[in-house]
PDB file of N, CA and C in Angstrom:
ATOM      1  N   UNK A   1       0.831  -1.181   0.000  1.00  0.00           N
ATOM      2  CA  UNK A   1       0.000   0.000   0.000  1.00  0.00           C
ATOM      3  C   UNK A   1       0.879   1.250   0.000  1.00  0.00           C
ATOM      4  N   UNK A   2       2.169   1.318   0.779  1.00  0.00           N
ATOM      5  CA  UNK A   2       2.868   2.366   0.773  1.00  0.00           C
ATOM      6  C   UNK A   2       3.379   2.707  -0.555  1.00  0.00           C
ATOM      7  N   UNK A   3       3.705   1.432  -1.404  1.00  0.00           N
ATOM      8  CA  UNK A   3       4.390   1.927  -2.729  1.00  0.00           C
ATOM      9  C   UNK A   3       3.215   2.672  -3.675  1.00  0.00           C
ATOM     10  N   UNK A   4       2.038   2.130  -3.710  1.00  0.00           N
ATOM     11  CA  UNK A   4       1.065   2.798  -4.243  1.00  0.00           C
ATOM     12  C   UNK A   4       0.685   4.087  -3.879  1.00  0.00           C
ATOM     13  N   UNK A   5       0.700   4.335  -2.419  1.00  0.00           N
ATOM     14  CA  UNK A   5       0.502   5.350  -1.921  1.00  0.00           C
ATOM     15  C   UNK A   5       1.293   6.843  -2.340  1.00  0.00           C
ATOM     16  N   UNK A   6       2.714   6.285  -2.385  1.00  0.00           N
ATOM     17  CA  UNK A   6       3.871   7.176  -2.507  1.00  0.00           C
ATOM     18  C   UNK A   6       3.813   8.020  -4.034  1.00  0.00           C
ATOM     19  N   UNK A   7       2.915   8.843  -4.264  1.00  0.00           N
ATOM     20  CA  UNK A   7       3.388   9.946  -5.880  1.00  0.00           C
ATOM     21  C   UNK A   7       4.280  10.353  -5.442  1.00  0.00           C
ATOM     22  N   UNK A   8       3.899  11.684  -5.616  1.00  0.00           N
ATOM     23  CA  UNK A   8       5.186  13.085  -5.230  1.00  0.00           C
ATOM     24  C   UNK A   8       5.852  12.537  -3.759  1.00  0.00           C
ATOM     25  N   UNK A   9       4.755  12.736  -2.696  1.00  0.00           N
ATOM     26  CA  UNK A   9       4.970  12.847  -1.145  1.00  0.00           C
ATOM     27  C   UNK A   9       4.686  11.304  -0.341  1.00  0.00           C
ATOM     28  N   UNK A  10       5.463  11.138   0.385  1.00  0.00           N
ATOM     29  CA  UNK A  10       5.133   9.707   0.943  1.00  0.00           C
ATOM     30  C   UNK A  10       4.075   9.985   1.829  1.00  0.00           C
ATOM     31  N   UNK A  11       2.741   8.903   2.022  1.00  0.00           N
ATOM     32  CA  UNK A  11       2.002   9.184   3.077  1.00  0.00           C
ATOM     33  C   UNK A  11       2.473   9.075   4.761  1.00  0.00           C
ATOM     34  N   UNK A  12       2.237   9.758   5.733  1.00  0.00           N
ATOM     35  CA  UNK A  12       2.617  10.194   6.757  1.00  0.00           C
ATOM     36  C   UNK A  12       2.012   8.823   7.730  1.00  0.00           C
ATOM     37  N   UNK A  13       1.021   8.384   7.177  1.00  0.00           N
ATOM     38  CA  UNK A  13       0.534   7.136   7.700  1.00  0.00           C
ATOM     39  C   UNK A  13      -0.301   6.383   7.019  1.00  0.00           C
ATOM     40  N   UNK A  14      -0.361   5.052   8.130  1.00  0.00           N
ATOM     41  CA  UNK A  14      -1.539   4.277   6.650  1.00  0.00           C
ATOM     42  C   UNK A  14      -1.919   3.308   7.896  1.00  0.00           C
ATOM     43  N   UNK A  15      -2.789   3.171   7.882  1.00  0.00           N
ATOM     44  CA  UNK A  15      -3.598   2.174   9.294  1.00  0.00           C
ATOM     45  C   UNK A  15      -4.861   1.130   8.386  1.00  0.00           C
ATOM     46  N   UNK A  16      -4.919   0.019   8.967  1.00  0.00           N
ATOM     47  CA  UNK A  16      -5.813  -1.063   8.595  1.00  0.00           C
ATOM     48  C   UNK A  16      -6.774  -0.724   8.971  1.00  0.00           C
ATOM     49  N   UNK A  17      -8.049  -0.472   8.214  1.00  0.00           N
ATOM     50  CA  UNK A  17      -9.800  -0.698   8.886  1.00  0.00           C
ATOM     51  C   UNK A  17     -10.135  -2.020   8.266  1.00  0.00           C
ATOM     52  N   UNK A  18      -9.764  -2.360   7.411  1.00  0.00           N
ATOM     53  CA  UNK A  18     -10.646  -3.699   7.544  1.00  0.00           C
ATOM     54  C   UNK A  18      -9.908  -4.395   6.484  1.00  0.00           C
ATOM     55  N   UNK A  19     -10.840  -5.802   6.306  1.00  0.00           N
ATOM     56  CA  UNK A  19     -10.972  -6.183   4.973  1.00  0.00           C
ATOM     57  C   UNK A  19     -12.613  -6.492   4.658  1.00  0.00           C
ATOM     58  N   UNK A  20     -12.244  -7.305   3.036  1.00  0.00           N
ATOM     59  CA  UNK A  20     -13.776  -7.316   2.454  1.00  0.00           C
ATOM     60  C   UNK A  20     -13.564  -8.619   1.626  1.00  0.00           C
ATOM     61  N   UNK A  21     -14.802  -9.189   1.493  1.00  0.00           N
ATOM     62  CA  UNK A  21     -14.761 -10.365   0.729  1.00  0.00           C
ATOM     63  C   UNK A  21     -15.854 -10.604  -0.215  1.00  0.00           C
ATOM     64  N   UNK A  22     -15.647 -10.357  -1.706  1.00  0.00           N
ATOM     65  CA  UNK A  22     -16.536  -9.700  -2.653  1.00  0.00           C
ATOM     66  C   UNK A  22     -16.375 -10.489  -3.657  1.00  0.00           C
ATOM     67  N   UNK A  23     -17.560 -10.763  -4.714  1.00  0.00           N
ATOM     68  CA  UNK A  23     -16.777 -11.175  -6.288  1.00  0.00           C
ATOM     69  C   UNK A  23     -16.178  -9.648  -6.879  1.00  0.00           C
ATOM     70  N   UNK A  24     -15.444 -10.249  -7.287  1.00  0.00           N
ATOM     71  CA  UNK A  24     -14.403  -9.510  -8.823  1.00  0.00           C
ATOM     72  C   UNK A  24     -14.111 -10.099  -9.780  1.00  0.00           C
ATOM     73  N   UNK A  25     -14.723  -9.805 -10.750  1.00  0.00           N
ATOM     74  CA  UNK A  25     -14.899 -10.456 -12.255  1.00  0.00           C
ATOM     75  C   UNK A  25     -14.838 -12.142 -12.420  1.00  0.00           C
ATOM     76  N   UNK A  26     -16.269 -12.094 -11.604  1.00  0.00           N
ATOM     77  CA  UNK A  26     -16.975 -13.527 -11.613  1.00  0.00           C
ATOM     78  C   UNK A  26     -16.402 -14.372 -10.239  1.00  0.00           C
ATOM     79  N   UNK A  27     -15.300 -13.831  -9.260  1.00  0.00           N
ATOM     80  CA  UNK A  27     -15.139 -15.058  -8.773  1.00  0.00           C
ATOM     81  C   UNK A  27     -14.522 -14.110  -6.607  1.00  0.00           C
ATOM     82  N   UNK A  28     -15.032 -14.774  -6.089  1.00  0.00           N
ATOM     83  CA  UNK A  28     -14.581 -14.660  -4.497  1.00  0.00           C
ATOM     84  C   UNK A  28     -13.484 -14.287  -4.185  1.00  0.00           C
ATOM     85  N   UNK A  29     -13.315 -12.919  -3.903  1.00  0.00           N
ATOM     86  CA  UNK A  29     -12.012 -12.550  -3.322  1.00  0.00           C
ATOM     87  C   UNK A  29     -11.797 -11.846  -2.607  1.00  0.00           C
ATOM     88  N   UNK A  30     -10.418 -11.682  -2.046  1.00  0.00           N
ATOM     89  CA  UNK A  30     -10.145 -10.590  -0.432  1.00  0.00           C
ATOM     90  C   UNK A  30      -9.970  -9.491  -0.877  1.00  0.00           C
ATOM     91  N   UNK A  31     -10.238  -8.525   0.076  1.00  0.00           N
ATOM     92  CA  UNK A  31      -9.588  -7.125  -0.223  1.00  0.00           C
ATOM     93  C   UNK A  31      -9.144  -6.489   1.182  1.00  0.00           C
ATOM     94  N   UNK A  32      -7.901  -5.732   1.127  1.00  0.00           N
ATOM     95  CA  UNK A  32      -7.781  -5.372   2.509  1.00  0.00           C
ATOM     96  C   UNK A  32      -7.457  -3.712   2.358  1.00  0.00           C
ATOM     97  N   UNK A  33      -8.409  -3.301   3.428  1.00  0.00           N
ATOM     98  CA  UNK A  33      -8.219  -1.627   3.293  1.00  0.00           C
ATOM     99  C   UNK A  33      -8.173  -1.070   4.200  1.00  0.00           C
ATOM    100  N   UNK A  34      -7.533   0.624   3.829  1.00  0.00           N
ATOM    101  CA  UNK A  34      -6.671   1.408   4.473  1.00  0.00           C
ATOM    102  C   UNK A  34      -6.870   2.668   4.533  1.00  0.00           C
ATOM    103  N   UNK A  35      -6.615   3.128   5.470  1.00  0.00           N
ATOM    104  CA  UNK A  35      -6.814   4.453   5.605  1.00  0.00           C
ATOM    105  C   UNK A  35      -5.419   5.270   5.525  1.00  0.00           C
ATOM    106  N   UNK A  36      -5.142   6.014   4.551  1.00  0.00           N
ATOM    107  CA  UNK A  36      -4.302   6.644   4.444  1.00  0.00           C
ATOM    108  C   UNK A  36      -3.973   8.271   4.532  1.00  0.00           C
ATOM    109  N   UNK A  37      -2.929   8.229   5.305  1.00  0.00           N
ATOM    110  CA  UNK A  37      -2.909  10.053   5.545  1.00  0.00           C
ATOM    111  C   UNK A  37      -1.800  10.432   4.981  1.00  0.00           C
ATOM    112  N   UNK A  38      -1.714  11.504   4.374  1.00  0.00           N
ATOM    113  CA  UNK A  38      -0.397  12.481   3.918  1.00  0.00           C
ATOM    114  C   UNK A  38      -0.512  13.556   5.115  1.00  0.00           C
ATOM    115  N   UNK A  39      -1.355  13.437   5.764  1.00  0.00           N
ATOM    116  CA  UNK A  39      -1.314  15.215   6.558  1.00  0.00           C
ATOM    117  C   UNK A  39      -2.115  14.215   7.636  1.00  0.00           C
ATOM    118  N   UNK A  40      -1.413  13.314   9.437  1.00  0.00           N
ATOM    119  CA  UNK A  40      -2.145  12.840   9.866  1.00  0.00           C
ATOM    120  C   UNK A  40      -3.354  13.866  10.427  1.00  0.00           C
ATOM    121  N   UNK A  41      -3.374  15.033  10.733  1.00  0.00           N
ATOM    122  CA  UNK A  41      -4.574  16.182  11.614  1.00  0.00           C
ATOM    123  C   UNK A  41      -5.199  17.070   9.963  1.00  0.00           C
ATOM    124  N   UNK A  42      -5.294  16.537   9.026  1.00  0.00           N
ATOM    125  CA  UNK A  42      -5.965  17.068   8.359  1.00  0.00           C
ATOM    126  C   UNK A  42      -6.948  15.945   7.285  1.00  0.00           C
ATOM    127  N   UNK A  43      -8.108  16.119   7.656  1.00  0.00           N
ATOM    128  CA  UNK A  43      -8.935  15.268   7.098  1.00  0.00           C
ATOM    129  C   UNK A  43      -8.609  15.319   5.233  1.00  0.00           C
ATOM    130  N   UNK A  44      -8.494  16.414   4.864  1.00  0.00           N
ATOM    131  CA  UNK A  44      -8.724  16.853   3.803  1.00  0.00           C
ATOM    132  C   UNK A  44      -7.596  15.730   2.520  1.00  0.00           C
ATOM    133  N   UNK A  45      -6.408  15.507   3.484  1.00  0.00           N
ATOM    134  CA  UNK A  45      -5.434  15.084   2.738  1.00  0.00           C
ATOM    135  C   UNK A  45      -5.415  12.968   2.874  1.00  0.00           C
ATOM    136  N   UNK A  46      -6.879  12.432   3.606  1.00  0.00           N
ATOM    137  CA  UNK A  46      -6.653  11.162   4.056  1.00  0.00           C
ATOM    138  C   UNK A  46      -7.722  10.686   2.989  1.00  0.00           C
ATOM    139  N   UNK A  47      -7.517   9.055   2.465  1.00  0.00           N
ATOM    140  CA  UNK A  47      -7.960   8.626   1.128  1.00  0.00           C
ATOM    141  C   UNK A  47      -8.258   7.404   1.765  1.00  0.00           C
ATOM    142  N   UNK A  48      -9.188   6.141   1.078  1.00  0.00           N
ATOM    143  CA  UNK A  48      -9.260   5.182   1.193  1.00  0.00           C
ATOM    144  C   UNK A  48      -8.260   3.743   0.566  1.00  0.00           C
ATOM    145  N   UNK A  49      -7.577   3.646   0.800  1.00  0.00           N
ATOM    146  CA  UNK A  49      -6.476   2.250   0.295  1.00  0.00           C
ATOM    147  C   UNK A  49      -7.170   0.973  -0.153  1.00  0.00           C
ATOM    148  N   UNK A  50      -6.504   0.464  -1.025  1.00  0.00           N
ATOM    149  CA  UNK A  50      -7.497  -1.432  -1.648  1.00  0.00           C
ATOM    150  C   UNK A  50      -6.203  -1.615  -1.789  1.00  0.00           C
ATOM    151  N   UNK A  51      -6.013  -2.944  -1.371  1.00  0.00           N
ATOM    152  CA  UNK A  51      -5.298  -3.672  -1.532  1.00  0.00           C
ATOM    153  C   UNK A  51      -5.922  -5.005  -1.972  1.00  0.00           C
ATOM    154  N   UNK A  52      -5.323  -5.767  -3.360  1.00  0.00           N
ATOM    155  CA  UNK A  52      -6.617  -6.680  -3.601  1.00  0.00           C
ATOM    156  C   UNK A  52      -6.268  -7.110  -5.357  1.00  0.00           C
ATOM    157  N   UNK A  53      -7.257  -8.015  -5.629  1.00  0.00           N
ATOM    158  CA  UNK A  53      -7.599  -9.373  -5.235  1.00  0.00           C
ATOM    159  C   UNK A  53      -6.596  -9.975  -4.568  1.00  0.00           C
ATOM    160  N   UNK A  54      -7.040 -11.174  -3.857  1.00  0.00           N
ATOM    161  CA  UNK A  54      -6.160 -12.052  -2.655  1.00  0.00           C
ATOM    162  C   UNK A  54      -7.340 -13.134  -2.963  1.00  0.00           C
ATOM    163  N   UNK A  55      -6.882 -14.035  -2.810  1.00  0.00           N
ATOM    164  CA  UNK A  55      -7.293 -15.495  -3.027  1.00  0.00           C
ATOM    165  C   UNK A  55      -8.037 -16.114  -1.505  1.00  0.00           C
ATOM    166  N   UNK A  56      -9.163 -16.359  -1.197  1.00  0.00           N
ATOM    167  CA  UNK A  56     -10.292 -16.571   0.014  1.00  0.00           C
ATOM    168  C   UNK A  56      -8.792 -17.033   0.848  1.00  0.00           C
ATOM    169  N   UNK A  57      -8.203 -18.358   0.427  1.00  0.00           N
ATOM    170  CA  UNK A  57      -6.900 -19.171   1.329  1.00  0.00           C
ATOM    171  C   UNK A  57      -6.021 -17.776   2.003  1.00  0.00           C
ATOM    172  N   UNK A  58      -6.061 -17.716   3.065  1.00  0.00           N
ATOM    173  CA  UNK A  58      -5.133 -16.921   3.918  1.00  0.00           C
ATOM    174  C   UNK A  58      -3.855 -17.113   3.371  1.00  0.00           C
ATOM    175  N   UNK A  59      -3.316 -18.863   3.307  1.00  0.00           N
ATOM    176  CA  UNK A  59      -2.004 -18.591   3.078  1.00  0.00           C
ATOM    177  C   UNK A  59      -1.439 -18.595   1.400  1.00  0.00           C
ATOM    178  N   UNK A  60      -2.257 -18.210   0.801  1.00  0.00           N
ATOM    179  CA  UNK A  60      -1.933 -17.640  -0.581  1.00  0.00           C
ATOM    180  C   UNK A  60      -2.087 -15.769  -0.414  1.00  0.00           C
ATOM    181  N   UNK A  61      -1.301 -15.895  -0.890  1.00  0.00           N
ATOM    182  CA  UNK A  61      -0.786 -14.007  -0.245  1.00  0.00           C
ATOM    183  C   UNK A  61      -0.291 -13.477  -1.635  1.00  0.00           C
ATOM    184  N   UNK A  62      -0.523 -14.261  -3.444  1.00  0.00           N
ATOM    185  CA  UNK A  62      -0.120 -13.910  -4.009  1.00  0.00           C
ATOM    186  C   UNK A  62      -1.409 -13.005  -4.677  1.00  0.00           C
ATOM    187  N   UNK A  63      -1.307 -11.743  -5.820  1.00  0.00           N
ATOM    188  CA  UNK A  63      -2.191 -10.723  -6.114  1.00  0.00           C
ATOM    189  C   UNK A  63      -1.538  -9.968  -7.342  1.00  0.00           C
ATOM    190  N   UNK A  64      -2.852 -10.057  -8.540  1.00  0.00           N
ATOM    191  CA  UNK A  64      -2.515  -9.293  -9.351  1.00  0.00           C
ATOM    192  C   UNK A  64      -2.309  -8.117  -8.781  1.00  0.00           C
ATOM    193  N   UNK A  65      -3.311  -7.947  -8.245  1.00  0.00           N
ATOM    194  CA  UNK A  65      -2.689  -6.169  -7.813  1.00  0.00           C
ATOM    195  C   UNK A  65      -3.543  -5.191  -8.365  1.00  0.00           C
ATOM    196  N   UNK A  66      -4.678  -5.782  -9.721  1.00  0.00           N
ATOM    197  CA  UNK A  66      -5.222  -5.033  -9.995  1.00  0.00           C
ATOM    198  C   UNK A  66      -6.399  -3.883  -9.619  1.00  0.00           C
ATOM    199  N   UNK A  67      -6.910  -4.456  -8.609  1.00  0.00           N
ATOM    200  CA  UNK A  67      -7.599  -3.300  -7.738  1.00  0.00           C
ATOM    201  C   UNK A  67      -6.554  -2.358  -6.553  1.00  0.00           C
ATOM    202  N   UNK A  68      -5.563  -2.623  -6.703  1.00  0.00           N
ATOM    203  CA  UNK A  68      -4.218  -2.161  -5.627  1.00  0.00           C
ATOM    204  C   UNK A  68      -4.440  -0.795  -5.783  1.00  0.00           C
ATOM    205  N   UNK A  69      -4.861   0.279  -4.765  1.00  0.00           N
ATOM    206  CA  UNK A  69      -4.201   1.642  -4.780  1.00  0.00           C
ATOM    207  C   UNK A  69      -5.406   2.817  -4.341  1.00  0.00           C
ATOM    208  N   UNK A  70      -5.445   3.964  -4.726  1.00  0.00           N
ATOM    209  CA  UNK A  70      -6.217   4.226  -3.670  1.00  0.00           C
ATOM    210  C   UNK A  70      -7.274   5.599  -3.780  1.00  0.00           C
ATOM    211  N   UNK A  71      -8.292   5.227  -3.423  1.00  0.00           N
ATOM    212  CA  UNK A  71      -9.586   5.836  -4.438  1.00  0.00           C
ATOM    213  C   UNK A  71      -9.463   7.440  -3.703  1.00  0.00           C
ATOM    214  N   UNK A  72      -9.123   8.124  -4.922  1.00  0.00           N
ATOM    215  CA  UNK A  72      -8.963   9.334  -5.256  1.00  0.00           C
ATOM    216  C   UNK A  72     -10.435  10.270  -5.583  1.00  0.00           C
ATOM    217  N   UNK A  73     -11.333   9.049  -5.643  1.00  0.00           N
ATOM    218  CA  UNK A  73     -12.534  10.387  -6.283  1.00  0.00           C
ATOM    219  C   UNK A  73     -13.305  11.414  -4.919  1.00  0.00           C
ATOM    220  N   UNK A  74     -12.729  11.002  -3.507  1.00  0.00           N
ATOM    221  CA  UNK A  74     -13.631  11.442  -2.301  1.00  0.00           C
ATOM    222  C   UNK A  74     -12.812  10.851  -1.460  1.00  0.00           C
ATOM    223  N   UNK A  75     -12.589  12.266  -0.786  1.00  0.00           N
ATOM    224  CA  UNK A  75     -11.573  12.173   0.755  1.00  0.00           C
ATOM    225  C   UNK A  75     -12.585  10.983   1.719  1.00  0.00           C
ATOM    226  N   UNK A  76     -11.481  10.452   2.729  1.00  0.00           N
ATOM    227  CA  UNK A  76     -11.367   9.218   3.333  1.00  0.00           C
ATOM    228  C   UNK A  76     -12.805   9.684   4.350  1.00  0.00           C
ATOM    229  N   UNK A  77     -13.829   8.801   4.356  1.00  0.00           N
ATOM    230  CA  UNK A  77     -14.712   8.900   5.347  1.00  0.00           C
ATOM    231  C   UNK A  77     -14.914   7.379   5.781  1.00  0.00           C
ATOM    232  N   UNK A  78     -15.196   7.279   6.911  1.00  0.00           N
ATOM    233  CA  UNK A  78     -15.518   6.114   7.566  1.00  0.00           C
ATOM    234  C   UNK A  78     -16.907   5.581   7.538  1.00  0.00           C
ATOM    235  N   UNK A  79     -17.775   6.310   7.407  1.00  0.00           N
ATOM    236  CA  UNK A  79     -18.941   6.264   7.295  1.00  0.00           C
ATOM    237  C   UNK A  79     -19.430   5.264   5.449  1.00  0.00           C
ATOM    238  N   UNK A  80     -18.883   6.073   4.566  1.00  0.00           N
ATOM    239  CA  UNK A  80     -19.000   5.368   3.663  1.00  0.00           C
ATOM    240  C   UNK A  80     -17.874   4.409   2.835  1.00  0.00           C
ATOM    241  N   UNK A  81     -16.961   3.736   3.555  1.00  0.00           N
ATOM    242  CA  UNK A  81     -15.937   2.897   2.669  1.00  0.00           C
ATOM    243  C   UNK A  81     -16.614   2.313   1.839  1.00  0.00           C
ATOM    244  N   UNK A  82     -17.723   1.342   2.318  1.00  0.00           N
ATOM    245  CA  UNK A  82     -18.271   0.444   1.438  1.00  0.00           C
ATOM    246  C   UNK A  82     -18.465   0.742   0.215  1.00  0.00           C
ATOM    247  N   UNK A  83     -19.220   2.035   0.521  1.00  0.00           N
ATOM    248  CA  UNK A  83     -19.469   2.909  -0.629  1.00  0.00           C
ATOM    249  C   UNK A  83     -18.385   3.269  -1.725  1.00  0.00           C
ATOM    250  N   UNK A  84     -17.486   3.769  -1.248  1.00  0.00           N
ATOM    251  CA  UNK A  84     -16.049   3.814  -2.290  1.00  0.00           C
ATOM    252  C   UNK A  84     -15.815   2.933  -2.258  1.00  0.00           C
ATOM    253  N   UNK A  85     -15.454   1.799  -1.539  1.00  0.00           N
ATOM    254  CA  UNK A  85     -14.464   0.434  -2.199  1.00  0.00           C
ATOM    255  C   UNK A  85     -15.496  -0.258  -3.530  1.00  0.00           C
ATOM    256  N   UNK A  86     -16.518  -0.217  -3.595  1.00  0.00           N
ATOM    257  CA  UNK A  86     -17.735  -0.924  -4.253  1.00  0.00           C
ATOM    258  C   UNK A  86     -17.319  -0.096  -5.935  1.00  0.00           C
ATOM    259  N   UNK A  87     -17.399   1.202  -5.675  1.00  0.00           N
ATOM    260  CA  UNK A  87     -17.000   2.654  -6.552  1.00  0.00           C
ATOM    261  C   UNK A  87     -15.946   1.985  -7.033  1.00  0.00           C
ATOM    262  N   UNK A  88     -14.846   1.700  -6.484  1.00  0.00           N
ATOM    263  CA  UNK A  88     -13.265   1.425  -6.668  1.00  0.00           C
ATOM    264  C   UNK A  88     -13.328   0.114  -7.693  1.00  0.00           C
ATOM    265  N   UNK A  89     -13.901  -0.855  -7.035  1.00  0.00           N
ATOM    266  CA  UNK A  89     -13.755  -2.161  -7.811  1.00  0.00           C
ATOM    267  C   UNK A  89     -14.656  -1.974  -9.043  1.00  0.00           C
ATOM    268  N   UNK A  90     -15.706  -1.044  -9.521  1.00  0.00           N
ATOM    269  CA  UNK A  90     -16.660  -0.755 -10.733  1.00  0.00           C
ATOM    270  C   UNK A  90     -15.642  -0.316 -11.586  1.00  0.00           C
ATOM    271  N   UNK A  91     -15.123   1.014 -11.324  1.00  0.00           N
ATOM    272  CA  UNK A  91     -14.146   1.826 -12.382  1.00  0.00           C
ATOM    273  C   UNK A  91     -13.284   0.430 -12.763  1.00  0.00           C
ATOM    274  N   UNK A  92     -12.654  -0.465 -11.530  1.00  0.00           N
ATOM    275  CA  UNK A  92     -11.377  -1.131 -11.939  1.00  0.00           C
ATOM    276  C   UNK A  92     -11.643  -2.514 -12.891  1.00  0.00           C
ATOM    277  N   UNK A  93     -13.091  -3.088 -12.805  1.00  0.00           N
ATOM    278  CA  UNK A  93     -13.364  -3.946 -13.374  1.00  0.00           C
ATOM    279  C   UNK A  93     -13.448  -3.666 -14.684  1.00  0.00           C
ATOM    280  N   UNK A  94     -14.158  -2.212 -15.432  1.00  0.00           N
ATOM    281  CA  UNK A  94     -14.379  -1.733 -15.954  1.00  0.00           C
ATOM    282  C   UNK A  94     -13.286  -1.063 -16.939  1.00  0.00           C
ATOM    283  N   UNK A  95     -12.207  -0.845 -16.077  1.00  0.00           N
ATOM    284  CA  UNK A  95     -11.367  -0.648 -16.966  1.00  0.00           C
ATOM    285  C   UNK A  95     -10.741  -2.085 -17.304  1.00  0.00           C
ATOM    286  N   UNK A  96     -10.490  -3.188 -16.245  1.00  0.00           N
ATOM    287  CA  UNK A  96     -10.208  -4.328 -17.319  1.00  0.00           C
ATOM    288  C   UNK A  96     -10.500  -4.742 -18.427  1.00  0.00           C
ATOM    289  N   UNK A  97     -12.161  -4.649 -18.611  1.00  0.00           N
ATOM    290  CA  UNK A  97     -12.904  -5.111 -19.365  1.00  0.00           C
ATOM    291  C   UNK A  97     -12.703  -4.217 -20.526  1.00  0.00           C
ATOM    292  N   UNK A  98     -12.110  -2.983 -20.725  1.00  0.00           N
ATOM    293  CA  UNK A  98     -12.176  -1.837 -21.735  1.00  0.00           C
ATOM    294  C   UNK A  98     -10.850  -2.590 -22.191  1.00  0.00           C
ATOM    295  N   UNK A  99      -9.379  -2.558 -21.228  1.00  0.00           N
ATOM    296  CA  UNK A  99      -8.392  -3.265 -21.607  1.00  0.00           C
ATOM    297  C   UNK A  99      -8.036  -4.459 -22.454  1.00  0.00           C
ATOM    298  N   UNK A 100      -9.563  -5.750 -22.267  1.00  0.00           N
ATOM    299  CA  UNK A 100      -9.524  -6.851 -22.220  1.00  0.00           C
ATOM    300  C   UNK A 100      -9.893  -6.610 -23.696  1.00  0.00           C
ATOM    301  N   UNK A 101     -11.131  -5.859 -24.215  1.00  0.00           N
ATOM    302  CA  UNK A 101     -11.563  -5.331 -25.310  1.00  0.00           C
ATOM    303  C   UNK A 101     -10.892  -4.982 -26.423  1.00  0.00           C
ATOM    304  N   UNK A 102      -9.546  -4.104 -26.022  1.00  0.00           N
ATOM    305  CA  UNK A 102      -9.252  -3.747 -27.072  1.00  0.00           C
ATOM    306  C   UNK A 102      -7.575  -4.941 -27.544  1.00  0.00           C
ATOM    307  N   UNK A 103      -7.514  -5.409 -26.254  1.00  0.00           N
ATOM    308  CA  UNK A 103      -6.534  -6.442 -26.597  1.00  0.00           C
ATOM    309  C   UNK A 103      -7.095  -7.452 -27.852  1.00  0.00           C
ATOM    310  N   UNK A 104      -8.039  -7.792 -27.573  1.00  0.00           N
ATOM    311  CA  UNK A 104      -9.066  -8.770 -28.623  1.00  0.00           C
ATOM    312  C   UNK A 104      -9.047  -8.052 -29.961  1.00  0.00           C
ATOM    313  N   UNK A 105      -9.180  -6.594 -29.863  1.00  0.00           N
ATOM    314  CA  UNK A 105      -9.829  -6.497 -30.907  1.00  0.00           C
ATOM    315  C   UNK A 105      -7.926  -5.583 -31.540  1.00  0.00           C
ATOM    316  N   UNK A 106      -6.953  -5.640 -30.761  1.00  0.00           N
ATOM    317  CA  UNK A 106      -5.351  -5.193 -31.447  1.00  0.00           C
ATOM    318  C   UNK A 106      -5.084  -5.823 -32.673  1.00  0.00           C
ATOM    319  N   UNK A 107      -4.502  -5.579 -33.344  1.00  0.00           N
ATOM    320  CA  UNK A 107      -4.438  -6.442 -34.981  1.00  0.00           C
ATOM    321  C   UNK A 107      -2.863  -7.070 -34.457  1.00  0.00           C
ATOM    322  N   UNK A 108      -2.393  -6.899 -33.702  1.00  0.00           N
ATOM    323  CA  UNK A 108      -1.390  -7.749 -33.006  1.00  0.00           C
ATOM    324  C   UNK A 108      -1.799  -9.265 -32.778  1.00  0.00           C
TER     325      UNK A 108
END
């Protein structure tokens, strides 16, 4: 999460609220998320973290990574994660599927 986290400025912190266990493109998987701060006393600068897909088995710890990183459209509230992580995995499926699309259709 930190490497994702890190653009310009490294985040100042990053703390676990949870995880989640959801389909993503057809099939059962983990997600573990974060609350991240660049500015810990300023709400304004804290985001929600995904870390994710992860395989249901605890001790498989391996991950595309493709939902990995950290939803930018609405500062970090506690009240609605669900709400953004749900947001997070739509755009990200969505852009697979745009990805997946035009791979098919590359004259490559």
């Amino acid at each position: 999460m930190f490497e994702e986290a890190y653009e310009d400025d490294a985040p100042e912190k990053i703390s676990f609220v949870g995880e989640r266990i959801t389909e993503f493109i057809g099939e059962k998987k983990k997600f573990y998320l974060y609350k991240v701060m660049y500015t810990e006393d300023d709400p304004e600068t804290q985001y929600l973290g995904i870390a994710g897909p992860y395989a249901l088995d605890s001790k498989d710890l391996n991950s595309s990574h493709d939902c990995t990183g950290l939803y930018w459209a609405e500062i970090y509230d506690a009240k609605q994660i669900d709400e953004f992580f749900k947001q997070h995995l739509k755009e990200t499926e969505d852009w697979l599927k745009e990805k997946e699309k035009k791979k098919k259709t590359s004259p490559n």
